[in-house]
Protein backbone atom coordinates (compact mmCIF):
# COMPACT_ATOMS: atom_id res chain seq x y z
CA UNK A 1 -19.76 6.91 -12.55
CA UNK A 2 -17.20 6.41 -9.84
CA UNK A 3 -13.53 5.88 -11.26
CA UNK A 4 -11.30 2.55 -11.40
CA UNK A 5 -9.67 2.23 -8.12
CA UNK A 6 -5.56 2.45 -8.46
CA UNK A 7 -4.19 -0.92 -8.60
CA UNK A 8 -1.16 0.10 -6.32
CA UNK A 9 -2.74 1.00 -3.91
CA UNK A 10 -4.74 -2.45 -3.65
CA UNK A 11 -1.69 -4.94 -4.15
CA UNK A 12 -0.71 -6.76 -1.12
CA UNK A 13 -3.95 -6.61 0.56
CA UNK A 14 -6.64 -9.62 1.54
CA UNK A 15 -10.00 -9.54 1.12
CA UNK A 16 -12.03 -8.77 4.42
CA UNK A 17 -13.78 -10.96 6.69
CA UNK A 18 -17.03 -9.36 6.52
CA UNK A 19 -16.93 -10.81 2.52
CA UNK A 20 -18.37 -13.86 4.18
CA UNK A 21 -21.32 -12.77 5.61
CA UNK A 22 -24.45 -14.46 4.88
CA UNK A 23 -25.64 -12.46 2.38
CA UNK A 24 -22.84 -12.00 0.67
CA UNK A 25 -24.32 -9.44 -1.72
CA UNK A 26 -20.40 -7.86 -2.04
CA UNK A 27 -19.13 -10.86 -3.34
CA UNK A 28 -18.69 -11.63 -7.37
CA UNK A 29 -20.43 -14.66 -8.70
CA UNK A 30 -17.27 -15.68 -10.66
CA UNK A 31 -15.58 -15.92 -7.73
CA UNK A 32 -17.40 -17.99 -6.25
CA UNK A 33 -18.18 -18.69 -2.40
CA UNK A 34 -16.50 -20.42 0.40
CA UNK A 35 -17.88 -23.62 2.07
CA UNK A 36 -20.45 -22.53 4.70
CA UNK A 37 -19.85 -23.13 8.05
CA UNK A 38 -22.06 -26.14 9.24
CA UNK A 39 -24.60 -25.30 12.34
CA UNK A 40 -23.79 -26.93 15.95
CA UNK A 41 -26.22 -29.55 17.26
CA UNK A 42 -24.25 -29.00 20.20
CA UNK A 43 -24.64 -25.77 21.34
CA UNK A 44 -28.28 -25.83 21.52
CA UNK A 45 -28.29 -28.63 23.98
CA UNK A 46 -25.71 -26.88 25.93
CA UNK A 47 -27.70 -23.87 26.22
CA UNK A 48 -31.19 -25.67 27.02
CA UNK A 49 -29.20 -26.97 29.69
CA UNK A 50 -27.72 -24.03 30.86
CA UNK A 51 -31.08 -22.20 30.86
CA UNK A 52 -32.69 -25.37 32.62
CA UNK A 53 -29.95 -25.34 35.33
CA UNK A 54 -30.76 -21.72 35.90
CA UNK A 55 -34.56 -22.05 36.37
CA UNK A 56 -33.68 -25.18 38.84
CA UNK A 57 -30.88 -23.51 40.88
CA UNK A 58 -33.01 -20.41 41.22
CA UNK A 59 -36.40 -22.30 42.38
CA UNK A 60 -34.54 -24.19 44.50
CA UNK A 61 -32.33 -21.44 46.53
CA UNK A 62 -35.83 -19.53 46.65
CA UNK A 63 -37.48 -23.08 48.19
CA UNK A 64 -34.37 -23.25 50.81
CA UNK A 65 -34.67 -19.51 52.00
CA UNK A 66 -38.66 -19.47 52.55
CA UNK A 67 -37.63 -22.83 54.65
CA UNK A 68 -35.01 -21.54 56.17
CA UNK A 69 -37.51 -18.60 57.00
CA UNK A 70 -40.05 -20.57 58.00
CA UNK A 71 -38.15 -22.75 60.48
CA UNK A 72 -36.72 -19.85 62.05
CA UNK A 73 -39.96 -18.68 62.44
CA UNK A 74 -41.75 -21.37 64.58
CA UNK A 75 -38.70 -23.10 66.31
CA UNK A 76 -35.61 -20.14 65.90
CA UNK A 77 -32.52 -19.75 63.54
CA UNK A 78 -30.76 -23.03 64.32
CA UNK A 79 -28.00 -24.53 62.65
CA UNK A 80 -29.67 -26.51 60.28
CA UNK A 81 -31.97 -22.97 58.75
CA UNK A 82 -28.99 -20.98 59.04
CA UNK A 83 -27.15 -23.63 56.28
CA UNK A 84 -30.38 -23.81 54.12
CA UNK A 85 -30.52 -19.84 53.90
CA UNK A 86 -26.84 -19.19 52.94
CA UNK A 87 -27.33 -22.46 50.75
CA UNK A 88 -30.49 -20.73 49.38
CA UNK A 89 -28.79 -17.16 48.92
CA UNK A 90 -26.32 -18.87 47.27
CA UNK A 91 -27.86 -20.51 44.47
CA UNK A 92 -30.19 -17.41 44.10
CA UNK A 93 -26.96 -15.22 43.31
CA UNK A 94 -25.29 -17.54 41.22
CA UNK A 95 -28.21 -18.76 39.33
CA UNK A 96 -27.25 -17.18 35.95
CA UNK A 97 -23.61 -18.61 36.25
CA UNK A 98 -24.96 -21.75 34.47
CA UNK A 99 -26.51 -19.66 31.12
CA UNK A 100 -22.31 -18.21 31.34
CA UNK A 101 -20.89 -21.50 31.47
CA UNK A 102 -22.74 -23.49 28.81
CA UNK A 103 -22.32 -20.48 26.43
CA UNK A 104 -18.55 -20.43 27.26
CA UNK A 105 -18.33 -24.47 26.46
CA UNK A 106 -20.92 -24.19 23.28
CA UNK A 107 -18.32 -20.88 22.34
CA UNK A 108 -15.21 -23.43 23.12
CA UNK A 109 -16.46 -26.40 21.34
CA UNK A 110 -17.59 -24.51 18.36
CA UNK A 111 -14.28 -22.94 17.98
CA UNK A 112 -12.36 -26.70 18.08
CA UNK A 113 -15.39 -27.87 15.73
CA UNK A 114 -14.64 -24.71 13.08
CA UNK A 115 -11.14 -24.08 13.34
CA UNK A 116 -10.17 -26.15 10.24
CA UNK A 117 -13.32 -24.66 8.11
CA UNK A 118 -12.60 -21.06 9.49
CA UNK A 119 -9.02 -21.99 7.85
CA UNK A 120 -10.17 -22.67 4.88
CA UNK A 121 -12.76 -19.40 4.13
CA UNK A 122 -9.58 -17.54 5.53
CA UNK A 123 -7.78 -19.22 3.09
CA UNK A 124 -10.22 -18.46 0.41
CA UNK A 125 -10.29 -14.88 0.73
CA UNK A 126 -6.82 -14.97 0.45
CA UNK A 127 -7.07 -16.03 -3.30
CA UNK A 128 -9.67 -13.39 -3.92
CA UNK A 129 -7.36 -10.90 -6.41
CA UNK A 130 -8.79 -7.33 -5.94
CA UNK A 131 -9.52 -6.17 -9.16
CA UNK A 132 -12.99 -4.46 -10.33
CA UNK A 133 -15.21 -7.27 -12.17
CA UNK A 134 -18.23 -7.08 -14.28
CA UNK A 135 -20.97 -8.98 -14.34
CA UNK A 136 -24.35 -8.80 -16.22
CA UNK A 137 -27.83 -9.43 -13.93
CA UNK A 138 -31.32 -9.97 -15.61
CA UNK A 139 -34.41 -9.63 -13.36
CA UNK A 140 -38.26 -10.00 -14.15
CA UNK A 141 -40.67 -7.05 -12.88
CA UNK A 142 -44.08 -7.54 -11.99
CA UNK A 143 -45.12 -6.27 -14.87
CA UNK A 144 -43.36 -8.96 -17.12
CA UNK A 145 -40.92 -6.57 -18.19
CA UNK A 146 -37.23 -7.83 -17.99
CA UNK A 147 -34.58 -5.69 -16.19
CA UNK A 148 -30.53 -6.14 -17.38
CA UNK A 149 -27.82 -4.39 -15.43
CA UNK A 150 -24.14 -4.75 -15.66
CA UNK A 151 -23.04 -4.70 -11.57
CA UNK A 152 -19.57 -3.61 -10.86
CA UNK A 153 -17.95 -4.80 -8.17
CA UNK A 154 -15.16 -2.49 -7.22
CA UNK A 155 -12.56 -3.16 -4.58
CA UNK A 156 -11.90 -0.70 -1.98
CA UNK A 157 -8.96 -0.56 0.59
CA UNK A 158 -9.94 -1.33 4.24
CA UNK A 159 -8.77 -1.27 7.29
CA UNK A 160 -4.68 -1.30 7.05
CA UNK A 161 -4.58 -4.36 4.98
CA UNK A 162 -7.89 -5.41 4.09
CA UNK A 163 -10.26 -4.65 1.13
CA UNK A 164 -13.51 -5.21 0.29
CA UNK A 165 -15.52 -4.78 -2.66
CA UNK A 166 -18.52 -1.71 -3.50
CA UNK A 167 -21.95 -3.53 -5.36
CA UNK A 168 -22.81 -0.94 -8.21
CA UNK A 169 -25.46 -1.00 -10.65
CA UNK A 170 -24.86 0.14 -14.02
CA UNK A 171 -26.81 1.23 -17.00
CA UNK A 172 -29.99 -0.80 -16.01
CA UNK A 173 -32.04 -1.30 -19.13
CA UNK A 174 -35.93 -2.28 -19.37
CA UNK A 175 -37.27 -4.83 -22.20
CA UNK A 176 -40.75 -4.61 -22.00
CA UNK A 177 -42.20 -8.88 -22.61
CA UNK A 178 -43.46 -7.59 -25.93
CA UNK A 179 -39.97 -7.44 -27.57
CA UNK A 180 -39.06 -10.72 -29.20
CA UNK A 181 -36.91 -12.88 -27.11
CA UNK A 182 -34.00 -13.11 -29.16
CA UNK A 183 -33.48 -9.88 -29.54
CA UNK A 184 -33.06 -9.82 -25.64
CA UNK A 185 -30.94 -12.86 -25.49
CA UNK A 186 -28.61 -10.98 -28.04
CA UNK A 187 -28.32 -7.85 -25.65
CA UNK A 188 -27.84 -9.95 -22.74
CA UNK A 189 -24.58 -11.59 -24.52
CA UNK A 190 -23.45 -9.07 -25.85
CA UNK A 191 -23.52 -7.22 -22.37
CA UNK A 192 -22.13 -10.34 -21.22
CA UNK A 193 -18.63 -10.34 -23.68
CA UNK A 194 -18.14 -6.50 -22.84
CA UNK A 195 -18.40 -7.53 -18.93
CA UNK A 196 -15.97 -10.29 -19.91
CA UNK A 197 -13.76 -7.84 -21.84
CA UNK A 198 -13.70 -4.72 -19.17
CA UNK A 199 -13.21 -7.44 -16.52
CA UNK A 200 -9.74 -8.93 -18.10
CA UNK A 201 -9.14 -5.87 -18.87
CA UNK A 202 -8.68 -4.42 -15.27
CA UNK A 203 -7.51 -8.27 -14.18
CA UNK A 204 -4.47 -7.33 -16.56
CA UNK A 205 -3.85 -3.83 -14.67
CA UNK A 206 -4.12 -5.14 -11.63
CA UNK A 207 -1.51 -8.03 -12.63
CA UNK A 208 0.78 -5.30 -14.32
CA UNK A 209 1.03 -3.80 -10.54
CA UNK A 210 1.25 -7.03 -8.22
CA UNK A 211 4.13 -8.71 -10.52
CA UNK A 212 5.73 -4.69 -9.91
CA UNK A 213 5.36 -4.85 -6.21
CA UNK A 214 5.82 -8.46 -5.61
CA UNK A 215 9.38 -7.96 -7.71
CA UNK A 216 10.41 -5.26 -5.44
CA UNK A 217 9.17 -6.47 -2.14
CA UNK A 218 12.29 -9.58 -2.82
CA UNK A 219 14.38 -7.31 -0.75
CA UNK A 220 12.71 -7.13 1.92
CA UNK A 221 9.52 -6.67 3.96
CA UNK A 222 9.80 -3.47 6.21
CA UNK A 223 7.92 -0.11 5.51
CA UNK A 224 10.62 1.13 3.23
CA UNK A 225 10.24 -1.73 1.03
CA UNK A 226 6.77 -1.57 1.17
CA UNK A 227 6.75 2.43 -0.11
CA UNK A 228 9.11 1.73 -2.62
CA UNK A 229 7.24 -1.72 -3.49
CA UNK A 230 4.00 0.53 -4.52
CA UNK A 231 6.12 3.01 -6.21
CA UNK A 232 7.24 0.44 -8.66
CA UNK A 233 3.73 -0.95 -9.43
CA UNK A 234 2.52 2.51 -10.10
CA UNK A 235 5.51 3.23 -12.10
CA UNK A 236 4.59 -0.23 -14.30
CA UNK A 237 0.99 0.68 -14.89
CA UNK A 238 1.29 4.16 -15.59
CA UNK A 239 4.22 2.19 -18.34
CA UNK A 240 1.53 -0.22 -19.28
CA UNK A 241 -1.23 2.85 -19.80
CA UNK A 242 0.74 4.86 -22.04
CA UNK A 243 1.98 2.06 -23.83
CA UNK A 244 -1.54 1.59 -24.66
CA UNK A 245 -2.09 5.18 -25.57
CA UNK A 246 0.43 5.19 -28.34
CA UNK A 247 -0.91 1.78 -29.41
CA UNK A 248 -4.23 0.80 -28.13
CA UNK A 249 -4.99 -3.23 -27.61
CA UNK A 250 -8.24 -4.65 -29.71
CA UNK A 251 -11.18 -5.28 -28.48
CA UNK A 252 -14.58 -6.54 -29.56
């Protein structure tokens, strides 16, 4: 089983972009997910037209240079074939300029459309605290056997001051469906409170360390402060853990 992650070195960081992917399969239920970001009626229509635009410029600078070949051919290259095949040339180079610049305006508009949305998840992942969190999963087999799993999620750094969290399955247990309901409803909860438990549990070493760094980050924000920032909130929770040593906290 992989170890807690240090609180210190986790404080100060926001949780990463990629946390609001689709799938989101990184994410925590308890905390919850940001307001999706609405699909553009918009850019469709900008790109049909952009591909239609295409497929018009380039059958039509084709049509001018066959006529512009054609006239040349049975009365000479006169003024009026000689415009038609640049004209035609033209359009036939350019053609996929139009697919460019209705994905550039669809790419524009979208941004004006999302900006205050794209706020807000940015926002959101800003409140995300990165502390390890337990949860309890049942699933049903095809067998009719029922499958419960405590998942950790466990926060990793990334990037310089990212994180993001690691999915893990834990102690999976099997109930075949001939055990009596209740009995599997009690090891669910009771799953469920230790989850609860381990997860405040970490919340409160993480806390111990980000009250630590925040405290000595008051001075001031450069790299010095930031060293000696995490070298107070290891100092606290190595404090807090041996406090506990001596005199361990209750728990269910």
């Amino acid at each position: 089983m992989s170890q807690e992650p240090d609180p210190a070195e986790l404080v100060g960081r926001t949780a990463a972009p990629e946390l609001l992917a689709e799938e989101q399969q990184a994410l925590p239920e308890s905390v919850g997910r940001p307001d999706p970001i609405p699909p553009s009626r918009t850019r469709a229509r900008l790109v049909g037209a952009g591909a239609t635009m295409t497929g018009l410029t380039l059958v039509g600078g084709l049509g001018l240079i066959v006529l512009a070949i054609a006239d040349s051919i049975s009365s000479g290259l006169g003024a009026a074939a000689l415009v038609a095949l640049v004209l035609g040339v033209v359009l036939v180079a350019t053609h996929w300029g139009w697919v460019h610049v209705a994905e550039f305006s669809a790419n524009r508009i979208d941004e004006g459309r999302t900006r205050e949305i794209s706020a807000a998840r940015e926002h959101w992942l800003g409140q995300i605290a990165p502390y390890t969190r337990y949860e309890v999963m049942t699933q049903v087999e095809d067998d009719g056997s029922l499958t419960i799993a405590t998942v950790r999620y466990r926060p990793v750094p990334k990037g310089q001051d990212r994180f993001t969290f690691v999915r893990e399955v834990l102690h999976p247990e099997h109930h075949s469906g001939e055990e009596p309901a209740a009995l599997i409803t009690e090891r669910a909860e009771h799953l469920r409170r230790q989850a609860a438990l381990t997860t405040e549990r970490e919340r409160s070493r993480y806390q111990v360390a980000a009250d630590a760094y925040e405290a000595a980050l008051m001075a001031g924000e450069n790299e010095e402060e930031q060293v000696r920032a995490r070298r107070a909130a290891s100092e606290a929770l190595s404090k807090q853990i041996n406090t506990n040593l001596r005199d361990p906290p209750l728990t269910e």
